[in-house]
Protein backbone atom coordinates (compact mmCIF):
# COMPACT_ATOMS: atom_id res chain seq x y z
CA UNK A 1 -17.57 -3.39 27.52
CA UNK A 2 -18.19 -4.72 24.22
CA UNK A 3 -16.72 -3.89 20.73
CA UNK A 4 -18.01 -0.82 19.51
CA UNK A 5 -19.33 -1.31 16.08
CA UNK A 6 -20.46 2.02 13.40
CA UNK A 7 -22.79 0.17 11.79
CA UNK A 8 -24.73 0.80 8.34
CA UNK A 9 -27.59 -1.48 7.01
CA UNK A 10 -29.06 -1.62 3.97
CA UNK A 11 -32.66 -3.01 4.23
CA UNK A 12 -35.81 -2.40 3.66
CA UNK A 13 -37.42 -4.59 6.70
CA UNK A 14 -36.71 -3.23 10.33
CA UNK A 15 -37.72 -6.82 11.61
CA UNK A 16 -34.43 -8.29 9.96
CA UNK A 17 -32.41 -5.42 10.74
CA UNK A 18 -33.18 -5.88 14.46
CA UNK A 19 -32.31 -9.42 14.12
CA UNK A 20 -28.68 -8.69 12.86
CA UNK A 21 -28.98 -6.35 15.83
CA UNK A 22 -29.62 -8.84 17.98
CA UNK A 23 -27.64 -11.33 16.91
CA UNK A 24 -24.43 -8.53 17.25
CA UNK A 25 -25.26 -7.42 20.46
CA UNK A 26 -25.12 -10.94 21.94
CA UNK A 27 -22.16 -11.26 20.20
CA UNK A 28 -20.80 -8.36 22.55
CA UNK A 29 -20.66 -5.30 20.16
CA UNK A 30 -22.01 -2.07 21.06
CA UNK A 31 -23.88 -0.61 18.11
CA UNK A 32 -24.72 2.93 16.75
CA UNK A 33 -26.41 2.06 13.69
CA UNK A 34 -28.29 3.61 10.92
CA UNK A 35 -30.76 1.69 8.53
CA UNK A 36 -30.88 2.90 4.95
CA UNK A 37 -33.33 1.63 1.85
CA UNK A 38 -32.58 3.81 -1.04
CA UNK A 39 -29.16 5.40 -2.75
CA UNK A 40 -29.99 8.62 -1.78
CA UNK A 41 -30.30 7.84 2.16
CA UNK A 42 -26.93 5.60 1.66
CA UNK A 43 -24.74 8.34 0.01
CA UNK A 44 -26.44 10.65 2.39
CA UNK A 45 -24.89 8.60 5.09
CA UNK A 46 -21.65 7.78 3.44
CA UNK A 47 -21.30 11.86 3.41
CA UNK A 48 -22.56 12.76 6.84
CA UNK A 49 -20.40 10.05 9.42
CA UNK A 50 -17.96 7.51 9.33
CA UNK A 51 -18.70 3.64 9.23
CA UNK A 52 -16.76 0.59 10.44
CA UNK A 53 -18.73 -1.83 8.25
CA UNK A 54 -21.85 -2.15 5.95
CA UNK A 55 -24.55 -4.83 5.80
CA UNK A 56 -26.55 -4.85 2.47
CA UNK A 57 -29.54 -7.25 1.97
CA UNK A 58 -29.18 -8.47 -1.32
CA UNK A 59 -32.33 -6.60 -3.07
CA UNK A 60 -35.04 -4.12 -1.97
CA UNK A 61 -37.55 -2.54 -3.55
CA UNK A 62 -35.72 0.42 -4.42
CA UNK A 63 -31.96 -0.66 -4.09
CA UNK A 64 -29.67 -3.39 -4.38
CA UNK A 65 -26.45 -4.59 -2.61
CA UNK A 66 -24.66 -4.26 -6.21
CA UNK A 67 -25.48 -0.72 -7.07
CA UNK A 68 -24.76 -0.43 -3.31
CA UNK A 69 -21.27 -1.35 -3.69
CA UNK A 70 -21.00 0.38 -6.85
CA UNK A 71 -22.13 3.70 -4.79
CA UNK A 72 -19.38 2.57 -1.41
CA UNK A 73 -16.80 2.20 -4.47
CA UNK A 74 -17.34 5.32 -6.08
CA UNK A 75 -17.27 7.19 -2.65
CA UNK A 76 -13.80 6.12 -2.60
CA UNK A 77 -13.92 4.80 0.76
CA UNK A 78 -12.61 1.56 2.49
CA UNK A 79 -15.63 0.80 4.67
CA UNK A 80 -15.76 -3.46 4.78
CA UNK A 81 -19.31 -4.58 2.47
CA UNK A 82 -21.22 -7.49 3.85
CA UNK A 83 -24.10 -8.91 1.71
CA UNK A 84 -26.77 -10.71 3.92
CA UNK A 85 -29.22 -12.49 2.17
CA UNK A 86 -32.43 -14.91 2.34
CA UNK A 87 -32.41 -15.45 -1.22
CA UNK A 88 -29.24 -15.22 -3.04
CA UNK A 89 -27.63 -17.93 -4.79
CA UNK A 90 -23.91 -20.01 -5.11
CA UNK A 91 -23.32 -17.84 -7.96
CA UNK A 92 -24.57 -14.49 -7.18
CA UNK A 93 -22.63 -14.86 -4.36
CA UNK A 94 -19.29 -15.43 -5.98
CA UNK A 95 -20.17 -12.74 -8.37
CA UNK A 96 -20.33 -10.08 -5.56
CA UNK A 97 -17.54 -11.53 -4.19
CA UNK A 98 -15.83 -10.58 -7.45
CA UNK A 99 -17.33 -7.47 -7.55
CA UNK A 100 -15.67 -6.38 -4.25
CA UNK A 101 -18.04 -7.59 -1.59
CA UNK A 102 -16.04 -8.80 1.37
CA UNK A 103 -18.18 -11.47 2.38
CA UNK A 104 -21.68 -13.25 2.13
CA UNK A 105 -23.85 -15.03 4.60
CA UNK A 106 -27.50 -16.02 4.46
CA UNK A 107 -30.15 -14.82 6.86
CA UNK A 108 -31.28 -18.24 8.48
CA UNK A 109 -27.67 -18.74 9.40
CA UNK A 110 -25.83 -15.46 10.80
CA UNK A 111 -23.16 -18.10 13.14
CA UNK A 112 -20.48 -16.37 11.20
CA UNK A 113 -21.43 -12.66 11.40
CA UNK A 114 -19.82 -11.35 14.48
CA UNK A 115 -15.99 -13.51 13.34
CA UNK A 116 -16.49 -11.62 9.46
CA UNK A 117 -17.11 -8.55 10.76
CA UNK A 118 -14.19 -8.77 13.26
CA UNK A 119 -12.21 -10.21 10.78
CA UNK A 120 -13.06 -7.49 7.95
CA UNK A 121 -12.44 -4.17 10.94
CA UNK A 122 -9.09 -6.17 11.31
CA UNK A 123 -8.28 -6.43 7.76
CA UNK A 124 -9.57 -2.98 6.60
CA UNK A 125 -7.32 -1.47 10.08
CA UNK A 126 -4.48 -3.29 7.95
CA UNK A 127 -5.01 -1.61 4.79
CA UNK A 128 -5.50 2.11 6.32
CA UNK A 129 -1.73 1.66 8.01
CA UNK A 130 -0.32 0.53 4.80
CA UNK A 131 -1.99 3.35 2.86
CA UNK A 132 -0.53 5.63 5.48
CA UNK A 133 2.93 4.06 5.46
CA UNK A 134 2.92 3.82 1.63
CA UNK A 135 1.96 8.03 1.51
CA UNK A 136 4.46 8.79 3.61
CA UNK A 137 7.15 6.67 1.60
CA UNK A 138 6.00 8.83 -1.24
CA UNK A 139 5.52 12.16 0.74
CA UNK A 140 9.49 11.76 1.81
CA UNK A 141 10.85 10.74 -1.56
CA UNK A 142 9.53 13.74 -2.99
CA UNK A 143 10.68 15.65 -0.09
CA UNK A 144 13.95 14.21 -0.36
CA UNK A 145 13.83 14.71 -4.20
CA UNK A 146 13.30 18.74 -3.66
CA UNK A 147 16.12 18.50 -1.45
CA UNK A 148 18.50 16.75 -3.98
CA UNK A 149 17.57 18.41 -7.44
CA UNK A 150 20.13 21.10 -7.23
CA UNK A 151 23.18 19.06 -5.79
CA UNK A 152 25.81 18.76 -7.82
CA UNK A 153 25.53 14.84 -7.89
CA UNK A 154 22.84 12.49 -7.08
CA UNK A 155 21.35 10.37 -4.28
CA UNK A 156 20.62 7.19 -4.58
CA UNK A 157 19.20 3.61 -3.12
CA UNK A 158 20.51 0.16 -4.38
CA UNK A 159 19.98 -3.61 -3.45
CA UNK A 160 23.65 -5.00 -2.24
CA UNK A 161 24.13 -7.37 -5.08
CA UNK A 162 27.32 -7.37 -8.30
CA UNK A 163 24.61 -5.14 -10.00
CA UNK A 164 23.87 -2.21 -7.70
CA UNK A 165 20.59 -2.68 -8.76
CA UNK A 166 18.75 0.55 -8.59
CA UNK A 167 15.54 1.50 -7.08
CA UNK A 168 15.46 5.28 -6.70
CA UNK A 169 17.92 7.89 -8.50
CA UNK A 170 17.68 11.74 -7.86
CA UNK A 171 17.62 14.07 -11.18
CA UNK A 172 21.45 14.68 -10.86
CA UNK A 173 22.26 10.77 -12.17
CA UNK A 174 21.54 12.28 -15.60
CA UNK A 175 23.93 15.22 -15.48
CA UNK A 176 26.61 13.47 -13.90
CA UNK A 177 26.17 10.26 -16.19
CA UNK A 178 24.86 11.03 -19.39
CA UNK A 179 22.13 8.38 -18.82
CA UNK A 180 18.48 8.49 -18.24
CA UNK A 181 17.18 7.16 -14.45
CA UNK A 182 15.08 4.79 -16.72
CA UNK A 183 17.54 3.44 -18.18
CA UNK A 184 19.18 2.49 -15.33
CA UNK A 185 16.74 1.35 -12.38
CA UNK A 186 15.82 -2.24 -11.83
CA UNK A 187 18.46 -2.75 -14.50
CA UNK A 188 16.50 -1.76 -17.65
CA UNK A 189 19.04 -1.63 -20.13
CA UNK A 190 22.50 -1.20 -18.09
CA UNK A 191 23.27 -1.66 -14.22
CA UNK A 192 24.93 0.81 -11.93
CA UNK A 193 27.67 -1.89 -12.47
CA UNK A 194 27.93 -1.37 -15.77
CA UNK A 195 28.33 2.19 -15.45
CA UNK A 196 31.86 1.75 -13.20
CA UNK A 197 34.69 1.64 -14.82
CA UNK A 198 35.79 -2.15 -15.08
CA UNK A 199 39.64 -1.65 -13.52
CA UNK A 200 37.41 -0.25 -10.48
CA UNK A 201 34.56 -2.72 -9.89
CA UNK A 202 36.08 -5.57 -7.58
CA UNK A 203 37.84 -2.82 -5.39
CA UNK A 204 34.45 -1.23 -4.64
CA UNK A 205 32.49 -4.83 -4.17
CA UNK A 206 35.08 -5.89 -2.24
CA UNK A 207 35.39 -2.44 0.29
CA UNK A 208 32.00 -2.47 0.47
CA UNK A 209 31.24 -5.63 1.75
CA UNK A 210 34.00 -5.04 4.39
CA UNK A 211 32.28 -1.98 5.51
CA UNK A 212 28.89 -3.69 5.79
CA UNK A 213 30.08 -6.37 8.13
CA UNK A 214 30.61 -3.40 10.66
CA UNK A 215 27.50 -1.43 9.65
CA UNK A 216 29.98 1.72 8.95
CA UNK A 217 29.43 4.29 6.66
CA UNK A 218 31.26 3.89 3.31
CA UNK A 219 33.21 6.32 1.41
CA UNK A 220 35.78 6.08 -1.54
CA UNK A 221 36.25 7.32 -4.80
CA UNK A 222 36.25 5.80 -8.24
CA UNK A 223 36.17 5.90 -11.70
CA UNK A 224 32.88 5.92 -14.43
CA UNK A 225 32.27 5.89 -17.60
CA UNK A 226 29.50 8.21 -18.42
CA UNK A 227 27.44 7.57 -22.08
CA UNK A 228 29.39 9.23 -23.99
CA UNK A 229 32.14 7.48 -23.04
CA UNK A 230 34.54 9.34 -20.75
CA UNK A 231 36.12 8.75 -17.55
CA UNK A 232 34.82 10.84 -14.39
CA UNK A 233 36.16 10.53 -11.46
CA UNK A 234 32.97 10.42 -8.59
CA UNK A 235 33.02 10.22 -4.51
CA UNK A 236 30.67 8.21 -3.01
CA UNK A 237 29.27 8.16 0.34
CA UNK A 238 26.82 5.87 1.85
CA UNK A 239 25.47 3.49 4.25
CA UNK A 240 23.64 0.15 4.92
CA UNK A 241 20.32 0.30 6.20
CA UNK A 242 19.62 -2.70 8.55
CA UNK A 243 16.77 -4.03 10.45
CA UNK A 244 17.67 -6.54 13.01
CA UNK A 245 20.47 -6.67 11.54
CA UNK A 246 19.30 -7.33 8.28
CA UNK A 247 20.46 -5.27 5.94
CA UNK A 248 17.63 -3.90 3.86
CA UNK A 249 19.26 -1.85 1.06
CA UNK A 250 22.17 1.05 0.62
CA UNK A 251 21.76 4.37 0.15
CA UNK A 252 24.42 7.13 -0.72
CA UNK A 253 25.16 10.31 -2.50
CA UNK A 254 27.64 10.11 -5.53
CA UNK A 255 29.14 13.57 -6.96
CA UNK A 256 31.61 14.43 -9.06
């Protein structure tokens, strides 16, 4: 059984749509199709069913493959935009490229239309799972955020390096600090580092880089000094996070 291809195509002659239909179905796709020549019948379609990819002659009477991007683009969707043309130049071509168009061939010479559409299902597949990991990234950090607003402390995530360098801090880093999160991630205007008090820092490199060679959880307490210039003692607990044994990052919770 072939490849089972949602296909919408924007043109105005059925005799070249049924040769792209052809050509596919010797490729070995399986096509449910729908032919569109006007914006209304396209956003009509965009609305009413999903699409795996869209083939858009380059002009028709009443349409064109650039205010048919411009209509695929406003929809918001990631449906892969072909432009298939008899007519269309070197430099219209790059400039739909540009535009967003994932790829142009010419109708005399459709040897490359079943790899690019293959290709651009693969690509766009690629995209959708990154969206979805990068929403649920998001959707738990702001889970985990609601969980840690009221602690009396903060959570945290660092890179292992002589800076702590910072990539997420909770809302308690404030309270128990005196600083700002901004201040503080990627190393703005002070490190984590920074922040412990200097008799302190080689002990807590040094500890923690023995626990990490046994991928144990660490826990100790030190001493900071907070922006207005005290000394707090804090207790720290935390952990390595590894990947084939490769350790990605730390994370931890630091209180008072």
């Amino acid at each position: 059984m072939g490849l089972h291809l949602r296909l919408l195509i924007i043109e105005d002659k059925e005799t070249d749509a049924q040769l792209i239909f052809r050509y596919l179905q010797k490729a070995g796709f399986s096509i449910a199709s729908k032919r569109v020549e006007t914006a209304s019948e396209m956003q009509e379609a965009l609305d009413s069913k999903s699409w795996d990819i869209i083939i858009a002659d380059y002009s028709l009477p009443q349409f064109d493959a650039p205010s048919a991007l411009k209509l695929l683009q406003n929809s918001g969707k990631d449906i892969p935009f072909i432009v298939i043309s008899g007519t269309i130049g070197e430099e219209t071509a790059v400039e739909m490229m540009k535009a967003g168009a994932h790829d142009y061939l010419m109708k005399n010479n459709l040897i490359r239309l079943d790899s690019v559409i293959k290709r651009e299902i693969a690509e766009a597949k690629i995209r959708q799972e990154r969206k979805q990991a990068l929403d649920a990234l998001i959707k738990s950090e702001q889970t985990l955020a609601n969980l840690v607003s009221n602690l009396p402390g903060f959570v945290y995530r660092c890179a292992n390096d002589r800076h702590w360098t910072m990539d997420y801090l909770s809302e308690g880093f404030n309270d128990l600090t005196g600083y700002a999160i901004e201040e503080v991630l990627q190393n703005k205007l002070l490190s984590f580092n920074d922040i412990i008090h200097p008799d302190d820092r080689n002990k807590l490199w040094e500890k923690w880089q023995n626990i990490l060679q046994v991928h144990q959880h660490f826990e100790d307490e030190y001493r900071i000094i907070t922006k207005n210039g005290s000394v707090r003692n804090v207790w720290e607990r935390g952990h390595g996070v590894f990947e084939h044994d490769k350790l990605l990052y730390l994370e931890g919770f630091i209180t008072d």
